[in-house]
N, C-alpha and C. Protein backbone atom coordinates (compact mmCIF):
# COMPACT_ATOMS: atom_id res chain seq x y z
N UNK A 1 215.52 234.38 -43.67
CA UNK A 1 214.79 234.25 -44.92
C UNK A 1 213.48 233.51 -44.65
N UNK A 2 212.55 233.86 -45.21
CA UNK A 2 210.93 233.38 -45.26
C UNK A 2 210.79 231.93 -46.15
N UNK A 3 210.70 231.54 -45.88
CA UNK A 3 210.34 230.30 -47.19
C UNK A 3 208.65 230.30 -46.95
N UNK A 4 207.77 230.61 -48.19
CA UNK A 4 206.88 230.92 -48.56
C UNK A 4 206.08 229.20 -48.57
N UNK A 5 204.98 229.22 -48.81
CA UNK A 5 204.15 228.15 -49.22
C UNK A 5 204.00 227.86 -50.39
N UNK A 6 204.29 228.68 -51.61
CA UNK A 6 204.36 228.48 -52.68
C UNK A 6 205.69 227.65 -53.15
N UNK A 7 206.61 228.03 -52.01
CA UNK A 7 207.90 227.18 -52.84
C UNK A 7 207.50 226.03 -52.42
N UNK A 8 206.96 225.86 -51.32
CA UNK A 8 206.83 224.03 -50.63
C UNK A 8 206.18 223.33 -51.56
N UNK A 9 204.89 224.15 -52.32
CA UNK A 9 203.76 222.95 -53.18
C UNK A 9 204.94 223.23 -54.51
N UNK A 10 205.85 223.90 -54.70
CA UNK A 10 206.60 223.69 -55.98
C UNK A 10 207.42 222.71 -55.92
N UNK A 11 208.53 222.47 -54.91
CA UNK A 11 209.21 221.07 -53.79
C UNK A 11 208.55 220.06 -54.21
N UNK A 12 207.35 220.25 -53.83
CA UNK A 12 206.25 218.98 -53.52
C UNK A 12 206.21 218.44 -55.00
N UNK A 13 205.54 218.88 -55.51
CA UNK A 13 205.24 218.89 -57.19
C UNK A 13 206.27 218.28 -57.77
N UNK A 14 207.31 218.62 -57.31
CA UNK A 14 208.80 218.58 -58.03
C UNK A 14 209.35 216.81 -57.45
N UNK A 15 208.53 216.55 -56.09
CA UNK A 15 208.83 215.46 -55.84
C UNK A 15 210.18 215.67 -55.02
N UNK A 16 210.47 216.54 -54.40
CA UNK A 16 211.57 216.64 -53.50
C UNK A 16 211.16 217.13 -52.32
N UNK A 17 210.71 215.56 -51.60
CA UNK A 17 210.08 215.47 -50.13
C UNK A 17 210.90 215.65 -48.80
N UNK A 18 212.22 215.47 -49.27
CA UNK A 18 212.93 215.87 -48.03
C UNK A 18 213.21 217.41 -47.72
N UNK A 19 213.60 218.35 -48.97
CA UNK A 19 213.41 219.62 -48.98
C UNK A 19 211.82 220.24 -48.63
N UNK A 20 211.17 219.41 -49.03
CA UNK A 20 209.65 219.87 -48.48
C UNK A 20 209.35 220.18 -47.64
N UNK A 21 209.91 218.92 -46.58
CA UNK A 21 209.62 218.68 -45.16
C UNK A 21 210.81 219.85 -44.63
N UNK A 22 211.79 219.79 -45.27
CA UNK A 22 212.66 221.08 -44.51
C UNK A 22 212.09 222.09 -44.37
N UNK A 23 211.72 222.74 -45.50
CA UNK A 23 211.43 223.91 -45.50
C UNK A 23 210.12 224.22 -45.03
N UNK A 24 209.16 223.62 -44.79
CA UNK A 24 207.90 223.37 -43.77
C UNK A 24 208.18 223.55 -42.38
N UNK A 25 209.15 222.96 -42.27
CA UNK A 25 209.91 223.25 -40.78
C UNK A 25 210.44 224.48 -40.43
N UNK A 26 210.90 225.39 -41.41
CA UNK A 26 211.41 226.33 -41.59
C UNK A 26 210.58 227.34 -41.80
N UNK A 27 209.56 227.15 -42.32
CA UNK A 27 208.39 227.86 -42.59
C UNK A 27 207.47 228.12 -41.24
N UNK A 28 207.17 227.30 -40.47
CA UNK A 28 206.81 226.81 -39.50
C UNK A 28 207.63 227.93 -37.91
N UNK A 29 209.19 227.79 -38.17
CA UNK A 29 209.93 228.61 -37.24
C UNK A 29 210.13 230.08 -37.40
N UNK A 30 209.73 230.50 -38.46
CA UNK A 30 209.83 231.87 -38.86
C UNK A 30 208.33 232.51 -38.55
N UNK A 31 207.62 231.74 -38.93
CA UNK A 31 205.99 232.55 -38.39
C UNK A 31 206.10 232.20 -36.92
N UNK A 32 206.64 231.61 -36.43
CA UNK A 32 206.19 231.56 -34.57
C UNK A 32 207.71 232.49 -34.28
N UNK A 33 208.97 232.80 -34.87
CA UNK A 33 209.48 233.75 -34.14
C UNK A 33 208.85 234.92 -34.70
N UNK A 34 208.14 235.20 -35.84
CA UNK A 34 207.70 236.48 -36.39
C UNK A 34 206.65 236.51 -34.77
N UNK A 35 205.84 236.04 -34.49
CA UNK A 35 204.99 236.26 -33.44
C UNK A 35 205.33 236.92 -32.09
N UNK A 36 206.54 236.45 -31.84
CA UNK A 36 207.26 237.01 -31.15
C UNK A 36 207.01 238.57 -30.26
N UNK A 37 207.41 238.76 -31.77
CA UNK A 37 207.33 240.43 -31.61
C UNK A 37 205.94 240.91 -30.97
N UNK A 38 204.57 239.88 -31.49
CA UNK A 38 203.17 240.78 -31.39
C UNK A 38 203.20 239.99 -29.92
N UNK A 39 202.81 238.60 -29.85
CA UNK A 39 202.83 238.40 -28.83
C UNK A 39 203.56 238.16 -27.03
N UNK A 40 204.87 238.33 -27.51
CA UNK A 40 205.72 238.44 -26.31
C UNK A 40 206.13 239.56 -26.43
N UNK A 41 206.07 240.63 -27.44
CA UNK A 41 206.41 241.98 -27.48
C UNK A 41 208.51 241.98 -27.13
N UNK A 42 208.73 240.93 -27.57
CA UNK A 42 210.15 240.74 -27.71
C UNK A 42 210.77 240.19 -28.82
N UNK A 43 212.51 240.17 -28.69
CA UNK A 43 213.10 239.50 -29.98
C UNK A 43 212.38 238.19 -29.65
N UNK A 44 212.72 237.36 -30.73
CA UNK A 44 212.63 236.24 -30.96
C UNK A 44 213.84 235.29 -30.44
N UNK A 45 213.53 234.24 -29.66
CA UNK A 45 214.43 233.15 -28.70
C UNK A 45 215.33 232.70 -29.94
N UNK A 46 216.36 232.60 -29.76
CA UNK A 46 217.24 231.94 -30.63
C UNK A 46 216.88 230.30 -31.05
N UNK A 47 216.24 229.86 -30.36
CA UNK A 47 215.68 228.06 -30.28
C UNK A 47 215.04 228.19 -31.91
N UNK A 48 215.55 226.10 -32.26
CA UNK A 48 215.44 226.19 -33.59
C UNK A 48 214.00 224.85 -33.23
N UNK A 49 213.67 224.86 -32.22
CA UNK A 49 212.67 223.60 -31.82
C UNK A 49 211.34 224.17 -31.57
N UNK A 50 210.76 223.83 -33.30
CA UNK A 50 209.15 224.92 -33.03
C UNK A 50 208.58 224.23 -32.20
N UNK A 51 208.71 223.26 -31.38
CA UNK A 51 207.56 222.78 -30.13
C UNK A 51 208.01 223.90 -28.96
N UNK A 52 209.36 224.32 -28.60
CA UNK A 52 209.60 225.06 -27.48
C UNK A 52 209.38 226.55 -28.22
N UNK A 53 209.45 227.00 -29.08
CA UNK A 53 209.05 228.32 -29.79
C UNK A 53 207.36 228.61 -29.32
N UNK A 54 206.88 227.22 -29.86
CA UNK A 54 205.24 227.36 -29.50
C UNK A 54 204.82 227.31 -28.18
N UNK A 55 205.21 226.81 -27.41
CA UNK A 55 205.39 226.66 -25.79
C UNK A 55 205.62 228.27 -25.41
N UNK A 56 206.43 228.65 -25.76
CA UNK A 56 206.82 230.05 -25.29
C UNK A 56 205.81 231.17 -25.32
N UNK A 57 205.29 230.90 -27.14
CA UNK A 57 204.15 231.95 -27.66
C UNK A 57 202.93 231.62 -26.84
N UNK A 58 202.66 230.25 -26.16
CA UNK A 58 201.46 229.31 -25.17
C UNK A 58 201.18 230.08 -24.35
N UNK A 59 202.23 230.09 -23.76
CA UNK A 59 202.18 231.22 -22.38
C UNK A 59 202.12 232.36 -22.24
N UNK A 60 202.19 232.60 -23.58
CA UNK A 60 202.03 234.29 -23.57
C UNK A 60 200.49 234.59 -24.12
N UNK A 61 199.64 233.43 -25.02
CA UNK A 61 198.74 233.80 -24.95
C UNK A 61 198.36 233.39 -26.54
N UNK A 62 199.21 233.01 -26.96
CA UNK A 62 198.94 232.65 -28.79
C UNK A 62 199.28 230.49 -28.38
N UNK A 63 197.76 230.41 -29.13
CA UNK A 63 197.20 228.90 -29.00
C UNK A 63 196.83 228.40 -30.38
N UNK A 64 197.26 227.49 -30.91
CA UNK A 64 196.95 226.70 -32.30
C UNK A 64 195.37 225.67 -31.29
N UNK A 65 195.21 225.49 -32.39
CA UNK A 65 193.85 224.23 -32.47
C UNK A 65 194.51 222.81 -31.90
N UNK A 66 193.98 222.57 -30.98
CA UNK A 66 194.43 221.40 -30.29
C UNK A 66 195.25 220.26 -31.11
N UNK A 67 194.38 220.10 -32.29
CA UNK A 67 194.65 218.92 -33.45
C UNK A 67 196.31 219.17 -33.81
N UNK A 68 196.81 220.64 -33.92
CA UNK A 68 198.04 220.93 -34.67
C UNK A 68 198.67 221.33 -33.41
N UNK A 69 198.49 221.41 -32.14
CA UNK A 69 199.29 221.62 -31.19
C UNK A 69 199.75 219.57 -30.91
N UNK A 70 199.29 219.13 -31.42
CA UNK A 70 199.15 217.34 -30.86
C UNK A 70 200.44 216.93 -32.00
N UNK A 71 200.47 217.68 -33.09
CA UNK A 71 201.41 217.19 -34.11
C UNK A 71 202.13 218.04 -34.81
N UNK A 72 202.38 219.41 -34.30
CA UNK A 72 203.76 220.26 -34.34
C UNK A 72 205.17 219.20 -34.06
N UNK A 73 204.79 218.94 -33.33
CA UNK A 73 206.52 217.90 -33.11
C UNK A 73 206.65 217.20 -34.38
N UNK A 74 206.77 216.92 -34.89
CA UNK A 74 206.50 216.47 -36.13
C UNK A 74 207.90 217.17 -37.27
N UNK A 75 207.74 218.10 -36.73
CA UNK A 75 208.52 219.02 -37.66
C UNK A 75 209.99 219.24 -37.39
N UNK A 76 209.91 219.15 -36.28
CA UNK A 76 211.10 219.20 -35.07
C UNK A 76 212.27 218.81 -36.21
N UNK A 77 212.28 217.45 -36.19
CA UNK A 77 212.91 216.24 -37.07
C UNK A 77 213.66 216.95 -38.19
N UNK A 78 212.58 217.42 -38.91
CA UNK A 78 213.05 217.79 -40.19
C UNK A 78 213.96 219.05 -40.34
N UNK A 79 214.53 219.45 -38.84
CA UNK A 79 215.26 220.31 -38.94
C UNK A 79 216.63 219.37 -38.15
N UNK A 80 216.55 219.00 -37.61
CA UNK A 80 217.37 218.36 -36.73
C UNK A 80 218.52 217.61 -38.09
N UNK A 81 217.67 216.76 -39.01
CA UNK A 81 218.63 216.02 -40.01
C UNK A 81 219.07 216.81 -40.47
N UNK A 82 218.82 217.71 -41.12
CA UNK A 82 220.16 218.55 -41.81
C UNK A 82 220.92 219.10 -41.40
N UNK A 83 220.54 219.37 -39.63
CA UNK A 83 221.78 220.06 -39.11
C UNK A 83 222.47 219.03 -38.63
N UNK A 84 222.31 217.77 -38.16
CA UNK A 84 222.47 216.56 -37.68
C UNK A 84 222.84 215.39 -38.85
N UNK A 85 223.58 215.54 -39.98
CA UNK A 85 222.97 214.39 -41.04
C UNK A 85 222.84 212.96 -40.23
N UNK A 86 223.47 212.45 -39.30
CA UNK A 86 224.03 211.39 -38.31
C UNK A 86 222.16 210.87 -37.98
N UNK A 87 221.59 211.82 -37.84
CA UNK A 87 220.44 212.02 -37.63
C UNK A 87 219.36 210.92 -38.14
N UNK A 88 219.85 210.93 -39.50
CA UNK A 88 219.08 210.61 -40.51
C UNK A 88 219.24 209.35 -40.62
N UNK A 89 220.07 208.20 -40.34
CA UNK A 89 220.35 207.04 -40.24
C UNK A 89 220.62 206.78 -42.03
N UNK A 90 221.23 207.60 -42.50
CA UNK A 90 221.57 207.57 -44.01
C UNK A 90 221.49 208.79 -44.60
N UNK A 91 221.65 209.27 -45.69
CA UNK A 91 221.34 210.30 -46.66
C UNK A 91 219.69 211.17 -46.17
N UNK A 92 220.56 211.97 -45.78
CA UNK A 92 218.98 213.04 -45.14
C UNK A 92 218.20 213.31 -46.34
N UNK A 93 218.48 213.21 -47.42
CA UNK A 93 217.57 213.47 -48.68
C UNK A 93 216.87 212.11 -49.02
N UNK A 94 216.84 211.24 -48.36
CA UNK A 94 216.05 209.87 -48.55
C UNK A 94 215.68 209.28 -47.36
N UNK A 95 215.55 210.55 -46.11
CA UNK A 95 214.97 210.51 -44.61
C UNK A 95 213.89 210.76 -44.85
N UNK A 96 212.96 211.31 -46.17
CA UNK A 96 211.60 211.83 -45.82
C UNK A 96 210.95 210.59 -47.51
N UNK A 97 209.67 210.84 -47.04
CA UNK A 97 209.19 210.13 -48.32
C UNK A 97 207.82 210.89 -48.62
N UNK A 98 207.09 210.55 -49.40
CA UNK A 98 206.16 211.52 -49.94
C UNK A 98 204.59 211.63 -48.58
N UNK A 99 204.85 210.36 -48.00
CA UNK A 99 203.71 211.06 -46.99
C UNK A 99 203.95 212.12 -46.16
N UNK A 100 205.49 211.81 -45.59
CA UNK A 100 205.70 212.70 -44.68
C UNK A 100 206.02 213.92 -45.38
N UNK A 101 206.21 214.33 -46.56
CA UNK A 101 206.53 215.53 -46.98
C UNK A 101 204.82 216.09 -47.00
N UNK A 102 203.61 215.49 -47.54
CA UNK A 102 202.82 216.23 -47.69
C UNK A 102 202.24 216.75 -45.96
N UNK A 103 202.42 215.80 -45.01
CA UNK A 103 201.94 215.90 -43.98
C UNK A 103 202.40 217.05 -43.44
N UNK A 104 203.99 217.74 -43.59
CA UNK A 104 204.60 218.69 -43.12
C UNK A 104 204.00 219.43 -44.00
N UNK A 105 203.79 219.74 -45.12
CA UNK A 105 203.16 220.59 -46.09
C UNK A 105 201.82 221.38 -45.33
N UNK A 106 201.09 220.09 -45.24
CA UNK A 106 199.73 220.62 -44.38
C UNK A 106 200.09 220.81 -42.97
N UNK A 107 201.18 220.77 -42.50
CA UNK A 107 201.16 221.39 -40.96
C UNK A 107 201.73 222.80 -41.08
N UNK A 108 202.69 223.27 -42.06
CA UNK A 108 202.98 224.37 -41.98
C UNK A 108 201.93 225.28 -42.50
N UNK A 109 200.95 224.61 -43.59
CA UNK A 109 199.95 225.44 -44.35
C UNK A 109 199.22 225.62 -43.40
N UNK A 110 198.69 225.22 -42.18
CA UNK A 110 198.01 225.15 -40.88
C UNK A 110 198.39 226.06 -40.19
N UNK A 111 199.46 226.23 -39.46
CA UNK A 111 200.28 226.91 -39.12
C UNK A 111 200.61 228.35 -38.91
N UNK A 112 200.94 228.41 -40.23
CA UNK A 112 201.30 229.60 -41.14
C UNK A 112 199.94 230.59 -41.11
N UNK A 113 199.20 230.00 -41.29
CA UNK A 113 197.50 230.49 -41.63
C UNK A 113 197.16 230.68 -40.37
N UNK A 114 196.99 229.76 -39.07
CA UNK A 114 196.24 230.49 -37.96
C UNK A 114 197.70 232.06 -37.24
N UNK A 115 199.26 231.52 -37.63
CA UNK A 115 199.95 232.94 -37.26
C UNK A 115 199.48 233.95 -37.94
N UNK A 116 199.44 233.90 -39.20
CA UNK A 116 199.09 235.38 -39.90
C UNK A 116 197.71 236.18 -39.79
N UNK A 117 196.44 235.05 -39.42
CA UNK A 117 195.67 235.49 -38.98
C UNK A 117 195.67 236.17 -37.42
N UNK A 118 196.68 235.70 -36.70
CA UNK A 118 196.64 236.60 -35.27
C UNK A 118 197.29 237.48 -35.51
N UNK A 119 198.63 237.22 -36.39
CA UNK A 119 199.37 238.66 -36.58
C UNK A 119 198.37 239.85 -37.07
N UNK A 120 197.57 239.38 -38.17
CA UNK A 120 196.58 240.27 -38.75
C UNK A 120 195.84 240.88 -37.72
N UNK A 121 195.20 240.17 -36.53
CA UNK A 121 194.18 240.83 -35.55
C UNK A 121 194.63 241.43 -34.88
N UNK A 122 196.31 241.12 -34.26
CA UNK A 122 196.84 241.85 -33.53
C UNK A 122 197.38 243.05 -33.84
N UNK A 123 197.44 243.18 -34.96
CA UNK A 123 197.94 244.96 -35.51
C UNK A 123 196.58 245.52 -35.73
N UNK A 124 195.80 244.96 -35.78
CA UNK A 124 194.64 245.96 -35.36
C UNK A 124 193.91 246.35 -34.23
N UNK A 125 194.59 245.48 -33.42
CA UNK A 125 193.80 245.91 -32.05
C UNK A 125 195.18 247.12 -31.41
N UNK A 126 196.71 246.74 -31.81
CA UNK A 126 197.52 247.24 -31.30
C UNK A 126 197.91 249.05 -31.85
């Protein structure tokens, strides 16, 4: 399933920063395995760790902007606690707070935007 950018600023809005940050993360792993396909011309790696997802797409030739390659890890986290609650050193729904939800907000909106723009160039050159 896709989790869109529209649900995140609705999350956000709504003030439910730990789902924010989830689904940013999630948002985040679905456009770099969607890439997959254009740029490794394969399935998508089963790995749920968008720093090694992005590593993978690196080498094949798909590069974020230095700034968001420096703070992708970032996101890692916010998948780890919910599969991990132990993770969270308490209630994974009171692991995130409103900075870090908007910060994941703007990394997936980052993100999301330079994949779809290569996906976009790459079905036209392909």
């Amino acid at each position: 399933m896709y989790y869109g950018l529209g649900l995140l600023r609705r999350l956000f809005r709504r003030k439910r920063w730990f789902r924010t940050a989830f689904y940013a993360q999630q948002a985040v792993e679905k456009a770099l395995k969607a890439l997959f396909f254009i740029v490794r011309r394969e399935e998508p790696s089963h790995l749920y760790v968008v720093t090694e997802l992005y590593s993978m797409l690196r080498e094949a030739g798909f590069t974020l902007p230095r700034e968001l390659e420096e703070q992708i890890y970032i996101l890692n986290k916010y998948y780890t606690v919910t599969r991990y609650p132990d993770a969270a050193n308490g209630l994974p729904s009171e692991s995130v707070d409103r900075v870090e939800a908007e910060r994941a907000l703007s990394l997936a909106r980052e993100v999301v935007s330079h994949a779809e723009k290569y996906a976009g160039e790459g079905s036209q050159s392909g």
